[in-house]
PDB file of N, CA and C in Angstrom:
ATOM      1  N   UNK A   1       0.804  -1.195   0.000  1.00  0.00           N
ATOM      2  CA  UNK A   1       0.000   0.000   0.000  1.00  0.00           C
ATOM      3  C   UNK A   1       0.842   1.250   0.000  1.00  0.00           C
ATOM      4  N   UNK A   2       1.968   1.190   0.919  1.00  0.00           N
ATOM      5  CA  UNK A   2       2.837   2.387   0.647  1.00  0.00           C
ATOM      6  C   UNK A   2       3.468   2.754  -0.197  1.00  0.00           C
ATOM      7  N   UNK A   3       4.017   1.833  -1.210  1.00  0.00           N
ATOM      8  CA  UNK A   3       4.474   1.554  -2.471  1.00  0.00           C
ATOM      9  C   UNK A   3       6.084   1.498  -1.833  1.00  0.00           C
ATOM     10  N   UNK A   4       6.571   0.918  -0.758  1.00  0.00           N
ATOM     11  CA  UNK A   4       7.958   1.232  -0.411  1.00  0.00           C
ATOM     12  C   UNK A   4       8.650   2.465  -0.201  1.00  0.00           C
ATOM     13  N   UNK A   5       7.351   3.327   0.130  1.00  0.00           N
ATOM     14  CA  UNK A   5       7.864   4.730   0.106  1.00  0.00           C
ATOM     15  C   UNK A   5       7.634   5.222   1.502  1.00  0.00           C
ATOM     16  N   UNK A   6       8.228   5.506   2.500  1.00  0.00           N
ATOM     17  CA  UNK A   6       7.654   6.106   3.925  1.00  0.00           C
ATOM     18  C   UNK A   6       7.299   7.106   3.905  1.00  0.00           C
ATOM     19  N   UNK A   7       7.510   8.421   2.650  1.00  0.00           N
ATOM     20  CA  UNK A   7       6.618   9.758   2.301  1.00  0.00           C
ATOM     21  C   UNK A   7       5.694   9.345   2.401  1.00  0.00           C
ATOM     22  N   UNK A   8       4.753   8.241   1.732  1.00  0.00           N
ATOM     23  CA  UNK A   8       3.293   7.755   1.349  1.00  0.00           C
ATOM     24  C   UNK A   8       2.538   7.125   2.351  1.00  0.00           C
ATOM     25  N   UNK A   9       3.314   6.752   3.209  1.00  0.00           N
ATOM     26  CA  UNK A   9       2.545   5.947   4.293  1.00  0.00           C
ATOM     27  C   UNK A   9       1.097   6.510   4.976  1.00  0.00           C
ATOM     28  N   UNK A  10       1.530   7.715   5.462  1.00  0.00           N
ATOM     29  CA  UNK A  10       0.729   8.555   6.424  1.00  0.00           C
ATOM     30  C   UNK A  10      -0.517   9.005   5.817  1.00  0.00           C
ATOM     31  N   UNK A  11      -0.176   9.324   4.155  1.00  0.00           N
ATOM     32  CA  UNK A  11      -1.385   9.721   3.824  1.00  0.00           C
ATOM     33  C   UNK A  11      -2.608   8.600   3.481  1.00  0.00           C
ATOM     34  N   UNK A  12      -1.631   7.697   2.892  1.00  0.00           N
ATOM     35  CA  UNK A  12      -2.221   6.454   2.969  1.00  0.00           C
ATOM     36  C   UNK A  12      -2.813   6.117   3.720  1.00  0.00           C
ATOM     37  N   UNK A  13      -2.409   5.651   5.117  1.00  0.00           N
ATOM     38  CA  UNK A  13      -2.728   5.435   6.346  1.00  0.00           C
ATOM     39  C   UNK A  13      -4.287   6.958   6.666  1.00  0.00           C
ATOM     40  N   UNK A  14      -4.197   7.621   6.524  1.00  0.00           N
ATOM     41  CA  UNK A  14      -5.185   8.907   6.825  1.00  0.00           C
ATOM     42  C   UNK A  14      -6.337   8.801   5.972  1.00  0.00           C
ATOM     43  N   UNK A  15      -5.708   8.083   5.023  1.00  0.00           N
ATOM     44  CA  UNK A  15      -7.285   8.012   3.728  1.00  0.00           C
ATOM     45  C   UNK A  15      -8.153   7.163   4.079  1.00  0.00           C
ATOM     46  N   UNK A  16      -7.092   5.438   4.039  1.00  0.00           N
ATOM     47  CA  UNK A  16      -7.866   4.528   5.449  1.00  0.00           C
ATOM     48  C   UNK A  16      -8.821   4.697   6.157  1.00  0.00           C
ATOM     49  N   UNK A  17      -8.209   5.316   6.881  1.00  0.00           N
ATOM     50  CA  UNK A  17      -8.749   5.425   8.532  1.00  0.00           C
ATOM     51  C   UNK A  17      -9.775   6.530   8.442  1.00  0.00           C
ATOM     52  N   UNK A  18      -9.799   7.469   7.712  1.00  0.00           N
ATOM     53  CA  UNK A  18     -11.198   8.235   7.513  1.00  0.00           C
ATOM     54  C   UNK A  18     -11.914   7.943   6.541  1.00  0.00           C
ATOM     55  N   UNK A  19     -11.671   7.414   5.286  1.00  0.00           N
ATOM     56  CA  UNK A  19     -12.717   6.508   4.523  1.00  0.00           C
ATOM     57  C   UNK A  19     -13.740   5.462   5.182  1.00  0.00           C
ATOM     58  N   UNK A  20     -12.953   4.622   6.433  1.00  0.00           N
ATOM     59  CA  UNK A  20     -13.362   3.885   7.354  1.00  0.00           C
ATOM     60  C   UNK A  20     -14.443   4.385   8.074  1.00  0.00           C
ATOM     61  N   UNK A  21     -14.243   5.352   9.242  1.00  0.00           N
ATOM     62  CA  UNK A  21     -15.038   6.174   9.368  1.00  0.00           C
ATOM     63  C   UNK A  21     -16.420   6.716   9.240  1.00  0.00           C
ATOM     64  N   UNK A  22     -15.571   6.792   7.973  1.00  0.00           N
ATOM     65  CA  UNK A  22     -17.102   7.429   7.072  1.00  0.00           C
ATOM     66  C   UNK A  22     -18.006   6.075   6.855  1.00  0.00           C
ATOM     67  N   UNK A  23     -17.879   5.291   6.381  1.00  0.00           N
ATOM     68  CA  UNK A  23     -18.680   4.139   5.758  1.00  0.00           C
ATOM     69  C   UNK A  23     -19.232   3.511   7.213  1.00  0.00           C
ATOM     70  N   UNK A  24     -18.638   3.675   8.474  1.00  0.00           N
ATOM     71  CA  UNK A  24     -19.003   3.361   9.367  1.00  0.00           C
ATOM     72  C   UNK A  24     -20.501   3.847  10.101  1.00  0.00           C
ATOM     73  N   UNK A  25     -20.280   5.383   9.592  1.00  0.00           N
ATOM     74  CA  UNK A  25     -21.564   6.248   9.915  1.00  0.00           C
ATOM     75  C   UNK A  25     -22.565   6.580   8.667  1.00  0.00           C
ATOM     76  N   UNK A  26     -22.216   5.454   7.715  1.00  0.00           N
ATOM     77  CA  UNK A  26     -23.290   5.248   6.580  1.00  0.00           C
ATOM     78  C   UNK A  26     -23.460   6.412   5.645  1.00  0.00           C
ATOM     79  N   UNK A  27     -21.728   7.167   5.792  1.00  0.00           N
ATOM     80  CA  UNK A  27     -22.299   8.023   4.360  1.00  0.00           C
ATOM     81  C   UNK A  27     -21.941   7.522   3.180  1.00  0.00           C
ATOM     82  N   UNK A  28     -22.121   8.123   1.674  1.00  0.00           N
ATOM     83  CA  UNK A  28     -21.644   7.841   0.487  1.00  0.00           C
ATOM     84  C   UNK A  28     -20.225   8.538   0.198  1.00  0.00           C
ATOM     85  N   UNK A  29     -19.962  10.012   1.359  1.00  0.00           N
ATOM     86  CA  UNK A  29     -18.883  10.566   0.418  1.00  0.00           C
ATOM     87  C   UNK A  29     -17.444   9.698   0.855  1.00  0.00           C
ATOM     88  N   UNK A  30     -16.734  10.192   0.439  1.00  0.00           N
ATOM     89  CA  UNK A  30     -15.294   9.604   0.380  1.00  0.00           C
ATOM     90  C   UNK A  30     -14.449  10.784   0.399  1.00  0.00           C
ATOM     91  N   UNK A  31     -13.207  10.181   1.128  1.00  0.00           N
ATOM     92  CA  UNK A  31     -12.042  11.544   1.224  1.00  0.00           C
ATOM     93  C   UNK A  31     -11.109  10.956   0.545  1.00  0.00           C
ATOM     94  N   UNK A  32     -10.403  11.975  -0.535  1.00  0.00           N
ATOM     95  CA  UNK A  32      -9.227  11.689  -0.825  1.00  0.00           C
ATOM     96  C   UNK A  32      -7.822  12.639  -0.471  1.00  0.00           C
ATOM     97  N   UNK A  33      -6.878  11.959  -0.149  1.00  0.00           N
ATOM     98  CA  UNK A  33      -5.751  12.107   0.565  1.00  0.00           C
ATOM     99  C   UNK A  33      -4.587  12.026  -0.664  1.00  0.00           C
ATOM    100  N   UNK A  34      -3.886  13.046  -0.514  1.00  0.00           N
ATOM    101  CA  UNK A  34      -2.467  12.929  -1.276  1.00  0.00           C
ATOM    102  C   UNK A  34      -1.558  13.875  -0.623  1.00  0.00           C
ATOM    103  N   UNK A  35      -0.165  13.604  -1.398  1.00  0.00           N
ATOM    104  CA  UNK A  35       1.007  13.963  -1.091  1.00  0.00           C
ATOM    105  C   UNK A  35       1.620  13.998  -2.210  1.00  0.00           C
ATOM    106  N   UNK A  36       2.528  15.667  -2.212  1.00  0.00           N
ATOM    107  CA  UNK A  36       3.292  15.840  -2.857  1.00  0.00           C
ATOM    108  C   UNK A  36       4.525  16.439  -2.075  1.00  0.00           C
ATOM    109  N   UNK A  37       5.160  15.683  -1.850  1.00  0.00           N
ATOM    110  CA  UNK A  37       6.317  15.977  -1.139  1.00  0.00           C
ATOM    111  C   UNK A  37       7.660  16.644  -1.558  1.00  0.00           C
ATOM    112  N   UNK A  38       7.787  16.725  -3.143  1.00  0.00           N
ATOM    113  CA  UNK A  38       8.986  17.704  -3.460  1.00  0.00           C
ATOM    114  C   UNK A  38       7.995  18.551  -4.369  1.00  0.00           C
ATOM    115  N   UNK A  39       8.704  20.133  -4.172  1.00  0.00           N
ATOM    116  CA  UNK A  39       8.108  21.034  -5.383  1.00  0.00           C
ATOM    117  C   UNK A  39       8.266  20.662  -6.478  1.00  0.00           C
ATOM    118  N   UNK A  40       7.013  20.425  -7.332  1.00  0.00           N
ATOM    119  CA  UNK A  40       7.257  20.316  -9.007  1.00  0.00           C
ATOM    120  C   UNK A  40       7.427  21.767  -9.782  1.00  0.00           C
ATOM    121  N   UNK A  41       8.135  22.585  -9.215  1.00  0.00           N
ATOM    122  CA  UNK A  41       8.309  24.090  -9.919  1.00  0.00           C
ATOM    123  C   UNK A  41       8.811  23.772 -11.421  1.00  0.00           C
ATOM    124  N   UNK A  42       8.608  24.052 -12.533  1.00  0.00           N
ATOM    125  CA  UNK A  42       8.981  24.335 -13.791  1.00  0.00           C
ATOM    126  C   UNK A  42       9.444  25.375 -14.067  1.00  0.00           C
ATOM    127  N   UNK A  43       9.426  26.413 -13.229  1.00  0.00           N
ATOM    128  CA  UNK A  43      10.806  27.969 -13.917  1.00  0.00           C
ATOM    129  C   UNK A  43      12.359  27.197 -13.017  1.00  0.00           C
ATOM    130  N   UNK A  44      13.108  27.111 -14.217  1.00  0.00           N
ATOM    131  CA  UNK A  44      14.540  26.929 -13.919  1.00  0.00           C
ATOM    132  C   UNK A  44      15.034  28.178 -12.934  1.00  0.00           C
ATOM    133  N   UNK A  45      14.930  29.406 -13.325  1.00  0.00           N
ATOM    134  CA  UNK A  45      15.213  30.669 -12.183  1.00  0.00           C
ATOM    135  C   UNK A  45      14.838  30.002 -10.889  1.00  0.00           C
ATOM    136  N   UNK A  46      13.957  29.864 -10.629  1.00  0.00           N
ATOM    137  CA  UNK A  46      13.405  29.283  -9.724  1.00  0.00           C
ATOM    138  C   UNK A  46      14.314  27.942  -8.629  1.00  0.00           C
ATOM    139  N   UNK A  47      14.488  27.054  -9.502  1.00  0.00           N
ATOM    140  CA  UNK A  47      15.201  25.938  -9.230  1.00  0.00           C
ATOM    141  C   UNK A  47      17.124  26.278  -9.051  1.00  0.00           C
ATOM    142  N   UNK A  48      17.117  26.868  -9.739  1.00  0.00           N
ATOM    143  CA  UNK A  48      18.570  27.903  -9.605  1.00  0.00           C
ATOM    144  C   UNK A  48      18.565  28.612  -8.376  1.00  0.00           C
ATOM    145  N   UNK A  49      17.788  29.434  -8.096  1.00  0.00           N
ATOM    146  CA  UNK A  49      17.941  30.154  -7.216  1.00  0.00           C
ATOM    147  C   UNK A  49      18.215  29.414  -5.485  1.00  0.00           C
ATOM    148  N   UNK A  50      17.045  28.560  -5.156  1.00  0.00           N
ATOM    149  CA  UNK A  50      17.150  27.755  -4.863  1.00  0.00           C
ATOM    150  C   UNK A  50      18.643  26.924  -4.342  1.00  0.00           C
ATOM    151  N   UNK A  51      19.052  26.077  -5.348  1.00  0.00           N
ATOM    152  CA  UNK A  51      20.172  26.026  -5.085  1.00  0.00           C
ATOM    153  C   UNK A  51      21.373  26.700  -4.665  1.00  0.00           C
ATOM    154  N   UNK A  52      21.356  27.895  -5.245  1.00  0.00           N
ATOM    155  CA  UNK A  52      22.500  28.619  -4.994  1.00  0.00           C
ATOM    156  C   UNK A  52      22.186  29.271  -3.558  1.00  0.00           C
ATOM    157  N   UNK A  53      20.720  29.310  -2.963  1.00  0.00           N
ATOM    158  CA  UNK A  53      20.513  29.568  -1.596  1.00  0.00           C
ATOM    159  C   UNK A  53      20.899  28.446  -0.502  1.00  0.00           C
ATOM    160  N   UNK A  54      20.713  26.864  -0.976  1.00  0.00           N
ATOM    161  CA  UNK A  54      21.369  25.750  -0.160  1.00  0.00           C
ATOM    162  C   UNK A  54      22.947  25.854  -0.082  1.00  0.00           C
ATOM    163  N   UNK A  55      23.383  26.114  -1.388  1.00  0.00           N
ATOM    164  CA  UNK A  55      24.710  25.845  -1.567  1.00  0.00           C
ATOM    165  C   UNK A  55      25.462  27.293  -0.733  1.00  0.00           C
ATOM    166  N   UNK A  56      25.197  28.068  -0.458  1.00  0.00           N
ATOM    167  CA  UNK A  56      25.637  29.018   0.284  1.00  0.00           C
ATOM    168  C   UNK A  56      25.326  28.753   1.763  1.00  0.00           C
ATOM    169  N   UNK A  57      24.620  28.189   1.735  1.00  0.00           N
ATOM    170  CA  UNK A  57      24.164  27.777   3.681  1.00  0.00           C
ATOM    171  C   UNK A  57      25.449  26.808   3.779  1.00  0.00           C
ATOM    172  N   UNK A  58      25.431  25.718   3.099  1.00  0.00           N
ATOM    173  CA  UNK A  58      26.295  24.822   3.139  1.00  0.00           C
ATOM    174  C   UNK A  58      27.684  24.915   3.447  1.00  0.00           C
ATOM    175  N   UNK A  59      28.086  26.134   2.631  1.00  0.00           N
ATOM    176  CA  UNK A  59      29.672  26.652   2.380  1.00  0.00           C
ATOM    177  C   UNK A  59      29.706  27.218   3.700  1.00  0.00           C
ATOM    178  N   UNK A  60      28.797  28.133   4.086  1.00  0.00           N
ATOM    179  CA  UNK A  60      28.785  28.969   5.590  1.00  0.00           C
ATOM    180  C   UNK A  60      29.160  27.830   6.721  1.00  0.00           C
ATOM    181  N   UNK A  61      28.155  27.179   6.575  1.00  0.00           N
ATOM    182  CA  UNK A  61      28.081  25.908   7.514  1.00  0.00           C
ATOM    183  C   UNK A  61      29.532  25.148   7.696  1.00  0.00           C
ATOM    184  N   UNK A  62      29.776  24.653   6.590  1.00  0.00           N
ATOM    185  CA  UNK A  62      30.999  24.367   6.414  1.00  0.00           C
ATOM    186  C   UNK A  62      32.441  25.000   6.987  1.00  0.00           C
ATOM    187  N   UNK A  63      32.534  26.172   6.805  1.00  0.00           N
ATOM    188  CA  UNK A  63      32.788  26.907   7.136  1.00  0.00           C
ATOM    189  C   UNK A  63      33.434  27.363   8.140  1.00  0.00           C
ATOM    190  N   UNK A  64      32.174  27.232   9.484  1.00  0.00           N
ATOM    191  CA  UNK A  64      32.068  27.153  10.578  1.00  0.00           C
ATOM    192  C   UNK A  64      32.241  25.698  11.368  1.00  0.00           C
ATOM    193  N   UNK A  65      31.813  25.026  10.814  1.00  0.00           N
ATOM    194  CA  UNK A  65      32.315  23.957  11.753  1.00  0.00           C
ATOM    195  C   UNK A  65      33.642  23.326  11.500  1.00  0.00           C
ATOM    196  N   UNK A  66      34.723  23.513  10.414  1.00  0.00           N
ATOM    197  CA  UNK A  66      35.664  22.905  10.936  1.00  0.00           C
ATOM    198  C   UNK A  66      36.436  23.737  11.765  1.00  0.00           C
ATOM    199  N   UNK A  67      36.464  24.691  12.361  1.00  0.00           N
ATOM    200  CA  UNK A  67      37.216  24.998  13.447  1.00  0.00           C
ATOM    201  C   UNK A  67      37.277  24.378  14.811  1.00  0.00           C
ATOM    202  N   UNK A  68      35.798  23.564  14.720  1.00  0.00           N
ATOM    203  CA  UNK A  68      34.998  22.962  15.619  1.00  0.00           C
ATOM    204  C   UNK A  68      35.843  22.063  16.150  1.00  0.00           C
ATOM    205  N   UNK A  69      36.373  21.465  15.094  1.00  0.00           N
ATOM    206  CA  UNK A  69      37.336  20.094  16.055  1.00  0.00           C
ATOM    207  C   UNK A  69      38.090  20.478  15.805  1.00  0.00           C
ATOM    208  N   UNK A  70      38.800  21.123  15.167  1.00  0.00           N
ATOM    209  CA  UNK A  70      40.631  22.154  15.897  1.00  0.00           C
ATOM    210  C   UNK A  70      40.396  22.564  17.368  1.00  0.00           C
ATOM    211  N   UNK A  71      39.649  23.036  17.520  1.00  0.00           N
ATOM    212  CA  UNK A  71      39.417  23.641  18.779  1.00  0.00           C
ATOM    213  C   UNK A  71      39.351  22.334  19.957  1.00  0.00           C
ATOM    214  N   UNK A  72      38.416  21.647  19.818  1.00  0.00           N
ATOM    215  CA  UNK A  72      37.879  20.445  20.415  1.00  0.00           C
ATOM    216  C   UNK A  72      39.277  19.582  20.823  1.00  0.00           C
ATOM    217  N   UNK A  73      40.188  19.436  19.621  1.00  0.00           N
ATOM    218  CA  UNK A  73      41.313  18.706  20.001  1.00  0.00           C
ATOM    219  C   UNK A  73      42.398  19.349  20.790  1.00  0.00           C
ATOM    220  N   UNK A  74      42.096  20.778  20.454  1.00  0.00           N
ATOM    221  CA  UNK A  74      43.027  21.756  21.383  1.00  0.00           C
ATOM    222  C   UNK A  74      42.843  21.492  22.898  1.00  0.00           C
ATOM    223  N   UNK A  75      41.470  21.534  23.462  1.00  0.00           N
ATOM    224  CA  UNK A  75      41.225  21.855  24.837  1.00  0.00           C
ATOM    225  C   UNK A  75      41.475  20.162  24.951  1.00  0.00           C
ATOM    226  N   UNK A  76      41.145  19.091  24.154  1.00  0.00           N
ATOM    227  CA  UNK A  76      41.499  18.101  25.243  1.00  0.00           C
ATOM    228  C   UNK A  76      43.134  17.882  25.148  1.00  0.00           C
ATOM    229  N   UNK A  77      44.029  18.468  24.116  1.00  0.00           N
ATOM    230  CA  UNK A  77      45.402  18.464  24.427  1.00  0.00           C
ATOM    231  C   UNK A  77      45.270  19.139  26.025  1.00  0.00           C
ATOM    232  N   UNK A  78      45.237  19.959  26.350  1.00  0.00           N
ATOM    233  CA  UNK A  78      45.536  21.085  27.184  1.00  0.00           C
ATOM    234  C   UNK A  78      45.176  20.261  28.611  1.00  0.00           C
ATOM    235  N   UNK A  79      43.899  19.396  28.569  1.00  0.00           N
ATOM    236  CA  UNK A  79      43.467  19.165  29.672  1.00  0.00           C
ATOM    237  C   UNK A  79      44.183  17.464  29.666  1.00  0.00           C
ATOM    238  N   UNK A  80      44.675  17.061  28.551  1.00  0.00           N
ATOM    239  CA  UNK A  80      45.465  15.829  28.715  1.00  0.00           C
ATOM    240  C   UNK A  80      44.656  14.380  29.018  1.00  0.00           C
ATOM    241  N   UNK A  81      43.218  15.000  28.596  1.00  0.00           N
ATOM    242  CA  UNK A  81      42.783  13.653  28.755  1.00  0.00           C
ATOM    243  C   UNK A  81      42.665  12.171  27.669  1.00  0.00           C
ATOM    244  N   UNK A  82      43.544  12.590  26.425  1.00  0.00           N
ATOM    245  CA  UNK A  82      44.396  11.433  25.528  1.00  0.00           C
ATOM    246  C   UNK A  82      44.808  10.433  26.660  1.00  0.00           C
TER     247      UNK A  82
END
């Protein structure tokens, strides 16, 4: 039912369980449930932009944390607990 996908589960699982529901209290309508879990945008600007907004978090990020364990290995030199 999920199709091997754990995105799909929940909605799956939600359509279920309130389709159920419903037929329980004798109506005719029905709910339908979906998921679209990545943007299907079609302007490339768009999809560009995008990226070049991850890829700059990334570099920042990057960035910043390797000092992280220079530092980290510094204080446990210092405190000698090697």
């Amino acid at each position: 039912m999920c199709a091997g996908e754990t995105v799909n589960c929940l909605p799956v699982l939600i359509n279920i369980l309130s389709n159920t529901f419903l037929r329980l209290s004798d109506s005719t309508a029905r709910i339908r449930v979906w998921s679209e879990p990545f943007d299907t945008t079609q302007n490339p600007g768009v999809k560009s932009n995008i990226f070049f907004f991850c890829l700059g978090h990334m570099l920042i990020l990057a960035a910043g944390l390797t000092p992280q364990f220079a530092v980290s290995s510094v204080e446990d030199y210092k405190v000698k607990s090697m």
